[in-house]
C-alpha atoms as a PDB file:
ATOM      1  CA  UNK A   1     198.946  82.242 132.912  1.00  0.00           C
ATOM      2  CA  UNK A   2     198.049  79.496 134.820  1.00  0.00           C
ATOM      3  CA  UNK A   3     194.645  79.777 134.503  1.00  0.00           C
ATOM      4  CA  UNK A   4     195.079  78.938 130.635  1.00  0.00           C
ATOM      5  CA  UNK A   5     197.609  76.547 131.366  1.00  0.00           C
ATOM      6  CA  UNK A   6     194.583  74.363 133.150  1.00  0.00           C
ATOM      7  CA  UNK A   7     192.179  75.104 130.826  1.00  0.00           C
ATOM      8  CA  UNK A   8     194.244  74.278 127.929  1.00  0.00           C
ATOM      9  CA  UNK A   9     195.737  71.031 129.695  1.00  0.00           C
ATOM     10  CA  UNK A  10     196.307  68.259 127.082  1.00  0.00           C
ATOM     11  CA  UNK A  11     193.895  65.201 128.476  1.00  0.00           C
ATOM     12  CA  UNK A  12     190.712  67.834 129.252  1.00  0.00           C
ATOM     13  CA  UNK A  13     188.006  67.675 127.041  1.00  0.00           C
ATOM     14  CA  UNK A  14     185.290  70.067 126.845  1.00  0.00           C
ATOM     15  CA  UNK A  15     181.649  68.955 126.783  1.00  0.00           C
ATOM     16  CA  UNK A  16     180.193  68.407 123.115  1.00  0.00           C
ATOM     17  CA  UNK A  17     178.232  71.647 121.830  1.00  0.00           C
ATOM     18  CA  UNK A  18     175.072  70.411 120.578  1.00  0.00           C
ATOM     19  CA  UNK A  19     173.578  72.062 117.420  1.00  0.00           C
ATOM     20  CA  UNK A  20     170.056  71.913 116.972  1.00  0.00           C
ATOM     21  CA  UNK A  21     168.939  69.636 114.017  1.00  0.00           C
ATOM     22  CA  UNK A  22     169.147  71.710 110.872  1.00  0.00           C
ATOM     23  CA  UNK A  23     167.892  68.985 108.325  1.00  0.00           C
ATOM     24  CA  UNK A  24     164.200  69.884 108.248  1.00  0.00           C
ATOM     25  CA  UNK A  25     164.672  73.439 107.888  1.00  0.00           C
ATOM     26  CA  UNK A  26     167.109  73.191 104.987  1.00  0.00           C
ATOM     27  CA  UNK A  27     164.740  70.781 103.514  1.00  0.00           C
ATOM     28  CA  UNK A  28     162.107  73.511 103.642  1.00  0.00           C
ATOM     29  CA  UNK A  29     164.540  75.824 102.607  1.00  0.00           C
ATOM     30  CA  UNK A  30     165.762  73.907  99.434  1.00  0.00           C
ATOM     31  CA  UNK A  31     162.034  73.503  99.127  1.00  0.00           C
ATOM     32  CA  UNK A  32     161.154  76.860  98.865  1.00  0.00           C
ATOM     33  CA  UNK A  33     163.513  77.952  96.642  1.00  0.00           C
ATOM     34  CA  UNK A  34     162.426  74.961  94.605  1.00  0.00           C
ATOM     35  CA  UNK A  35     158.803  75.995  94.273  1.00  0.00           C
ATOM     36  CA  UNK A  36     160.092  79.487  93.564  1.00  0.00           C
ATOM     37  CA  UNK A  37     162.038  78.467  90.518  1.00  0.00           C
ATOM     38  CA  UNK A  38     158.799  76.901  88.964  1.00  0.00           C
ATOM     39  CA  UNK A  39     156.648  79.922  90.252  1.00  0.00           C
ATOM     40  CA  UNK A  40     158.961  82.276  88.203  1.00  0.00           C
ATOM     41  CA  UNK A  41     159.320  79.853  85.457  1.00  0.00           C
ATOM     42  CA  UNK A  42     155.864  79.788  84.647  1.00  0.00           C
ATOM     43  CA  UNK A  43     155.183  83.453  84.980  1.00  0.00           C
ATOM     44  CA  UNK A  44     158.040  84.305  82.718  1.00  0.00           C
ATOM     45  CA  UNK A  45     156.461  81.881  80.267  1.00  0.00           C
ATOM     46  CA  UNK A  46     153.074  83.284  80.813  1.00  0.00           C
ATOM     47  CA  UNK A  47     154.541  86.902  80.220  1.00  0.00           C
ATOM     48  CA  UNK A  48     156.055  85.519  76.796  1.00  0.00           C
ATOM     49  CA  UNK A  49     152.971  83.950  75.488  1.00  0.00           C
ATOM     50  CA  UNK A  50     150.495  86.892  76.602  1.00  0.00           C
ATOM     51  CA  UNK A  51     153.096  89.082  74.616  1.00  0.00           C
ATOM     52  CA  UNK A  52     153.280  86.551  71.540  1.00  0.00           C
ATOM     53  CA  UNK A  53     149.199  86.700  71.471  1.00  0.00           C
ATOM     54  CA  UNK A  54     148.960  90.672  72.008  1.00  0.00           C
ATOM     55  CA  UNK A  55     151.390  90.634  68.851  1.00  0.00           C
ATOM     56  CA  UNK A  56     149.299  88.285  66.961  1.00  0.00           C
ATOM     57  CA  UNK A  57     145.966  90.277  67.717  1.00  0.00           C
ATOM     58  CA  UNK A  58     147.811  93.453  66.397  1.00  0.00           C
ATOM     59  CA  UNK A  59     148.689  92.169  63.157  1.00  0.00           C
ATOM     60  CA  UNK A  60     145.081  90.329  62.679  1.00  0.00           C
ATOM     61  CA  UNK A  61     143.776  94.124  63.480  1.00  0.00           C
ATOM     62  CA  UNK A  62     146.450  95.135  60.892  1.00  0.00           C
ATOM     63  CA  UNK A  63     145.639  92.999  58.179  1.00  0.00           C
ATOM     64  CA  UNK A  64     142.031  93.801  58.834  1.00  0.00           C
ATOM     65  CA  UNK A  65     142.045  97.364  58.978  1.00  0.00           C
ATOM     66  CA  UNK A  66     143.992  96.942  55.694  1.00  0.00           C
ATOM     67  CA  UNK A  67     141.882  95.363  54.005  1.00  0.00           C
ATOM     68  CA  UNK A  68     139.018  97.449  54.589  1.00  0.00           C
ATOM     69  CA  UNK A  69     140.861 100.347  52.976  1.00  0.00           C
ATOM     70  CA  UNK A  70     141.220  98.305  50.109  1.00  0.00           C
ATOM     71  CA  UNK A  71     138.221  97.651  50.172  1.00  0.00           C
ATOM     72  CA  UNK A  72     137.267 101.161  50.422  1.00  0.00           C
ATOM     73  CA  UNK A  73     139.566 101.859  47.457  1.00  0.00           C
ATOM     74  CA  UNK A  74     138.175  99.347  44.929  1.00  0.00           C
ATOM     75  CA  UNK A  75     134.357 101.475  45.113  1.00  0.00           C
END
């Protein structure tokens, strides 16, 4: 008991812990995860218009094919 009696003495102060400096890799972090946000942002919008132009095509290849039957119909 005495032994944590001295080491918990009022008046003793342990040295300071020293952290290593964080900052720069939580900038690169928050970084990161920035430049991932746009990266997925754009490729969700890419998916969306290469879907809204695959639907387009198919109803221009609708409206074609539909007309050539009438087309066909009229002879």
């Amino acid at each position: 008991m005495s032994l944590f009696n001295r080491l918990l003495r009022r008046g003793r102060h342990c040295p300071a812990i020293e952290t290593p400096d964080d900052g720069p890799l939580k900038k690169r972090i928050e970084t990161a995860k920035r430049e991932n946000r746009v990266a997925t942002h754009r490729l969700v919008n890419a998916a969306h218009r290469h879907e809204r132009d695959a639907l387009m095509v198919r109803q221009v290849i609708h409206d074609v094919l539909k007309r050539a039957d009438l087309a066909r119909e009229d002879r």
